[in-house]
Protein backbone atom coordinates (compact mmCIF):
# COMPACT_ATOMS: atom_id res chain seq x y z
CA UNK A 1 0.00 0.00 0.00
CA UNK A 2 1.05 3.21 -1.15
CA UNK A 3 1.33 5.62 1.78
CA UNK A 4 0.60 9.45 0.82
CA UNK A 5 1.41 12.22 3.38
CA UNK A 6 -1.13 15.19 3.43
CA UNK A 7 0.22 18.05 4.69
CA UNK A 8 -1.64 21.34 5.13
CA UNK A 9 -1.75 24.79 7.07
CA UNK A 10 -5.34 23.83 8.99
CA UNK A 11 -7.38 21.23 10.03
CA UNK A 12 -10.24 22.55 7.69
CA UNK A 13 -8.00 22.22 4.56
CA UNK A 14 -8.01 18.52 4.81
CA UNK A 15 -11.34 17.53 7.07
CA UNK A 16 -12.50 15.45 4.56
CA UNK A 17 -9.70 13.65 4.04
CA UNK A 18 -8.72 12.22 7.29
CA UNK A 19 -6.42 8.14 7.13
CA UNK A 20 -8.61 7.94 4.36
CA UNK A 21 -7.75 4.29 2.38
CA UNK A 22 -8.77 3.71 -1.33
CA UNK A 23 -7.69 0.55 -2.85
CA UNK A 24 -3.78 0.66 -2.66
CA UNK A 25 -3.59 4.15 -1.18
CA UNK A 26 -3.97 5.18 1.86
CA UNK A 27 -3.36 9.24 3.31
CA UNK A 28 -1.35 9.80 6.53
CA UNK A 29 -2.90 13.91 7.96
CA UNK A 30 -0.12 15.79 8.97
CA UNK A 31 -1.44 19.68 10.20
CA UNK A 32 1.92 21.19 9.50
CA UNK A 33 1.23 24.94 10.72
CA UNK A 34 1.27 28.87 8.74
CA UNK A 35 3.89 29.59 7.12
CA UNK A 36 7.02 27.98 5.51
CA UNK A 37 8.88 27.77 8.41
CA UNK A 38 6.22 25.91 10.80
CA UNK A 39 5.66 23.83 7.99
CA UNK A 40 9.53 22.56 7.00
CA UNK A 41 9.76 21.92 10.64
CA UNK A 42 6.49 19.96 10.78
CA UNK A 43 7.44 17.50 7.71
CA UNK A 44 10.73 17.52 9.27
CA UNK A 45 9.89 16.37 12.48
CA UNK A 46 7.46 13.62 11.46
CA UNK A 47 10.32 12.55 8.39
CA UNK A 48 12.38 11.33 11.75
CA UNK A 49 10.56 8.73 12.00
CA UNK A 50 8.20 7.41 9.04
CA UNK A 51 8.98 8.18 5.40
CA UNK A 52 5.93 8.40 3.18
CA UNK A 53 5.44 7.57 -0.83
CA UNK A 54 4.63 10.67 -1.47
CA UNK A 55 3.96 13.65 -0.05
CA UNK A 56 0.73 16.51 -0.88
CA UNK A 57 -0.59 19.81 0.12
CA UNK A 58 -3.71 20.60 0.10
CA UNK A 59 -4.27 24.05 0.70
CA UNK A 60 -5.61 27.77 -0.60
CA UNK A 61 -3.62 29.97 -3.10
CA UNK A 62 -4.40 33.49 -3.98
CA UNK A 63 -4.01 34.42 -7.97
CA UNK A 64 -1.23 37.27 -9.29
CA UNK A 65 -2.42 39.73 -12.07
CA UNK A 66 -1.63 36.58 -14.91
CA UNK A 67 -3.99 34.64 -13.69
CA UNK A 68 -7.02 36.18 -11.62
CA UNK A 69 -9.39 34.73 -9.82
CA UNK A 70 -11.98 37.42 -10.28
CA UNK A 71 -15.51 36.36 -11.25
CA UNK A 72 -14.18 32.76 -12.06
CA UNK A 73 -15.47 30.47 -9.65
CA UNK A 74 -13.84 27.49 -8.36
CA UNK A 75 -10.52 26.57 -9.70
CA UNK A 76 -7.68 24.14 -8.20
CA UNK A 77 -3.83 24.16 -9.35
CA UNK A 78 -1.41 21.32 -8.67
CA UNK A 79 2.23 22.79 -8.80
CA UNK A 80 5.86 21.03 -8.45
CA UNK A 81 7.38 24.47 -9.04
CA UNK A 82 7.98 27.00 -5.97
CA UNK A 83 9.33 30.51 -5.56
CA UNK A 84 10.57 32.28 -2.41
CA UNK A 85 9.93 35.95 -3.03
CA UNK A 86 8.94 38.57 -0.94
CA UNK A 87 7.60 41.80 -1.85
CA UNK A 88 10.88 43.30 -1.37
CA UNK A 89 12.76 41.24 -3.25
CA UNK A 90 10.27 41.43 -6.11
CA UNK A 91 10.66 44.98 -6.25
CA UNK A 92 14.14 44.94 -5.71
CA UNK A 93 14.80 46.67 -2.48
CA UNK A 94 16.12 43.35 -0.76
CA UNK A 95 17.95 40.61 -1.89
CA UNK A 96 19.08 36.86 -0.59
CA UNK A 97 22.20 35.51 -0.42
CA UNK A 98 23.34 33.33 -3.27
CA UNK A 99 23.47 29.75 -1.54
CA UNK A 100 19.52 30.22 -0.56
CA UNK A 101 17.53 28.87 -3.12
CA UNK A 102 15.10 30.68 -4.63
CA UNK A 103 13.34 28.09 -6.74
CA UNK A 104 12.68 24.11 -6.01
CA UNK A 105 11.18 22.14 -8.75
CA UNK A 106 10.07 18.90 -6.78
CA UNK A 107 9.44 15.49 -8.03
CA UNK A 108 5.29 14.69 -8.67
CA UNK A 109 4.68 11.36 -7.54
CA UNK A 110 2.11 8.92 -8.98
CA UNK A 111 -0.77 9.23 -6.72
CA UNK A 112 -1.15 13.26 -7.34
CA UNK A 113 -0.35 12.90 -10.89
CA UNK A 114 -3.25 11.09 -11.13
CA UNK A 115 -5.18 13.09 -8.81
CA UNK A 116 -4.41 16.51 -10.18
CA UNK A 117 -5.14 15.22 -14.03
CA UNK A 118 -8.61 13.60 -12.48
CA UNK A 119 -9.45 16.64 -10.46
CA UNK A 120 -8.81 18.84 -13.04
CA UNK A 121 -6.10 21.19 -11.86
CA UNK A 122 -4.64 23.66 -13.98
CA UNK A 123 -0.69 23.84 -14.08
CA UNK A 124 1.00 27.01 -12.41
CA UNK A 125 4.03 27.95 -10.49
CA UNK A 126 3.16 29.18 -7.04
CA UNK A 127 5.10 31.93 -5.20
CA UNK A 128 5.46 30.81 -1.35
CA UNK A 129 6.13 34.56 0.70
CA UNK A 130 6.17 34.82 4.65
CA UNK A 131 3.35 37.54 4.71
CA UNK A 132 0.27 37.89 2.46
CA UNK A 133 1.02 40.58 -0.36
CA UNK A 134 -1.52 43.55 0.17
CA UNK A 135 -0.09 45.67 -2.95
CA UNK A 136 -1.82 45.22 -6.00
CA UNK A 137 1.10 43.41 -8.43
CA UNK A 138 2.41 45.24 -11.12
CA UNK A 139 4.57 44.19 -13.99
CA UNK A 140 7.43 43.22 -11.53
CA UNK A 141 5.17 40.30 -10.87
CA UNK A 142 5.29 38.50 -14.25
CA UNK A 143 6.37 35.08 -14.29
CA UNK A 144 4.85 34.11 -10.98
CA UNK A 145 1.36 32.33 -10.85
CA UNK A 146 0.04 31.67 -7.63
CA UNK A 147 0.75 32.42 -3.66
CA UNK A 148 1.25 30.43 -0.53
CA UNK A 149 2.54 30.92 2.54
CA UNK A 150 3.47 27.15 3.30
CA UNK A 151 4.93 25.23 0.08
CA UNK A 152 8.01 26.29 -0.24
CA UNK A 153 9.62 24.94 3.23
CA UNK A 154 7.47 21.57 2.81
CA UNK A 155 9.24 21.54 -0.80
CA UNK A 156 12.21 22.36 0.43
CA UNK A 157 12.45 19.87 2.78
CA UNK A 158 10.73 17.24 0.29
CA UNK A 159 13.73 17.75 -1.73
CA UNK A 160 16.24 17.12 0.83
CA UNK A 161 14.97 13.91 1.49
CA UNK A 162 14.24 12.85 -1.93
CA UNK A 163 11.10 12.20 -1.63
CA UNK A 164 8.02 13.46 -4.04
CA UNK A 165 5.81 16.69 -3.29
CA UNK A 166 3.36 18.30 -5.18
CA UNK A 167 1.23 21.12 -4.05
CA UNK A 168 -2.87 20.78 -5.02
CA UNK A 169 -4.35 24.34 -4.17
CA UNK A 170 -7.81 25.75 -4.71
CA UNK A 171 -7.44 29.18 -5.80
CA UNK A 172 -9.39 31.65 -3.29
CA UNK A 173 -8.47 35.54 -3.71
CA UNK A 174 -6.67 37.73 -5.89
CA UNK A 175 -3.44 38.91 -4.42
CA UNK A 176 -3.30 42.22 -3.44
CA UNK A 177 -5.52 44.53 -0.83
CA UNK A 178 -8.59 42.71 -1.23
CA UNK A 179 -6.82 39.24 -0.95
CA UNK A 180 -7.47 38.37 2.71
CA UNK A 181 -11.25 39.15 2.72
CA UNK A 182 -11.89 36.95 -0.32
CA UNK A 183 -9.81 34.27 1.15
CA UNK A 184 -12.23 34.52 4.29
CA UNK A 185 -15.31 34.26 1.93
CA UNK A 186 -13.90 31.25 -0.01
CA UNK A 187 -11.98 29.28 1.72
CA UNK A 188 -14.12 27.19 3.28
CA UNK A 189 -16.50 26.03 0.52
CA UNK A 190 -13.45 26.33 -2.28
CA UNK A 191 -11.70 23.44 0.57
CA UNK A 192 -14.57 20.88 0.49
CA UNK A 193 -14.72 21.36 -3.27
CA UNK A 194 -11.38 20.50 -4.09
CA UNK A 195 -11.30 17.91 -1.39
CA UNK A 196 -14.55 16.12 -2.84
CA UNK A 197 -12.34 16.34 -6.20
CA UNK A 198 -9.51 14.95 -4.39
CA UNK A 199 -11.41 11.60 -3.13
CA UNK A 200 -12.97 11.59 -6.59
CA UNK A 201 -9.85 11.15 -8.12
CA UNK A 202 -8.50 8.91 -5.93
CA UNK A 203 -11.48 6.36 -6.37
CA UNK A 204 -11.39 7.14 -10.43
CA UNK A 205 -12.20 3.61 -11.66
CA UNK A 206 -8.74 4.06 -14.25
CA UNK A 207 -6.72 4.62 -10.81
């Protein structure tokens, strides 16, 4: 039996889910905390001692300029691609050093391949910053898709230990001023939707 961690920021991101078992798969919750560094120690911590198939997170996303989520309902992403960069950065008033990675492309195990093509996610990179952008994002922004708060450090630490990640997000705000109060009016009923398309996919008859 496959084992597939679940990662994500709150319980009500994965409620649904729970040690859920279909056929050959079963999912292991793990409630790794806000923000990437909660979260890389959370999958660190529980990597210690068991060492899943894969691992997933389930979680929100808001949408840059490129790809807004204004007036377009539900939508879900699944990404192995993540950014770390903040505001500052982006605008160039701040930079990293050079042995901090700025990018992780991860490995997309078999289990969320197959979910993400039955759920119908869309393909995007996601952009994972330590605060929620409030500006509204200008040109500077091109290139990035989505943003999250947790993916990066569970990527990061995915990496490390060779092991696949891939990030399944419904997509609940635009970025920018307005961001948080969409997330608060979507988050809950954009969750159970794309964890009802989660368990669909995962009890797809071509599984």
């Amino acid at each position: 039996m496959r084992r597939v961690l679940v990662c994500s920021a709150i319980p009500e991101e994965q409620e649904m889910l729970g040690w859920y078992v279909a056929r050959d798969v079963q999912l292991v919750p793990l409630i790794c905390g806000i923000g990437n560094v909660a979260a890389a120690v959370s999958l660190a911590e529980y990597l210690l001692s068991q060492t899943p198939d894969e691992i997933l997170f389930v979680g929100s996303a808001g949408a840059y300029h490129s790809q807004s989520q204004e007036s377009a309902g539900f939508r879900a992403v699944a990404s192995n691609v993540f950014f770390q960069r903040d505001v500052s950065s982006i605008k160039g008033e701040s930079s990293k050093p050079p042995l901090m990675p700025l990018v992780i492309e991860t490995r997309r195990g078999p289990i969320a391949a197959g979910i993400a093509v039955r759920s119908g996610c869309e393909d995007g990179s996601v952009n994972c910053v330590d605060s929620v952008t409030l500006i509204p994002p200008g040109s500077e922004f091109e290139g990035l898709d989505f943003e999250n708060m947790e993916c990066f450090g569970l990527a990061w630490v995915a990496h490390k230990k060779n092991i696949p990640f891939t990030a399944i997000l419904a997509i609940t705000n635009d970025v920018g001023p307005l961001g948080s109060d969409q997330w608060r009016a979507n988050y809950r009923a954009y969750s159970r939707e794309l964890q009802k398309r989660i368990l669909n996919g995962l009890t797809s008859p071509d599984l």
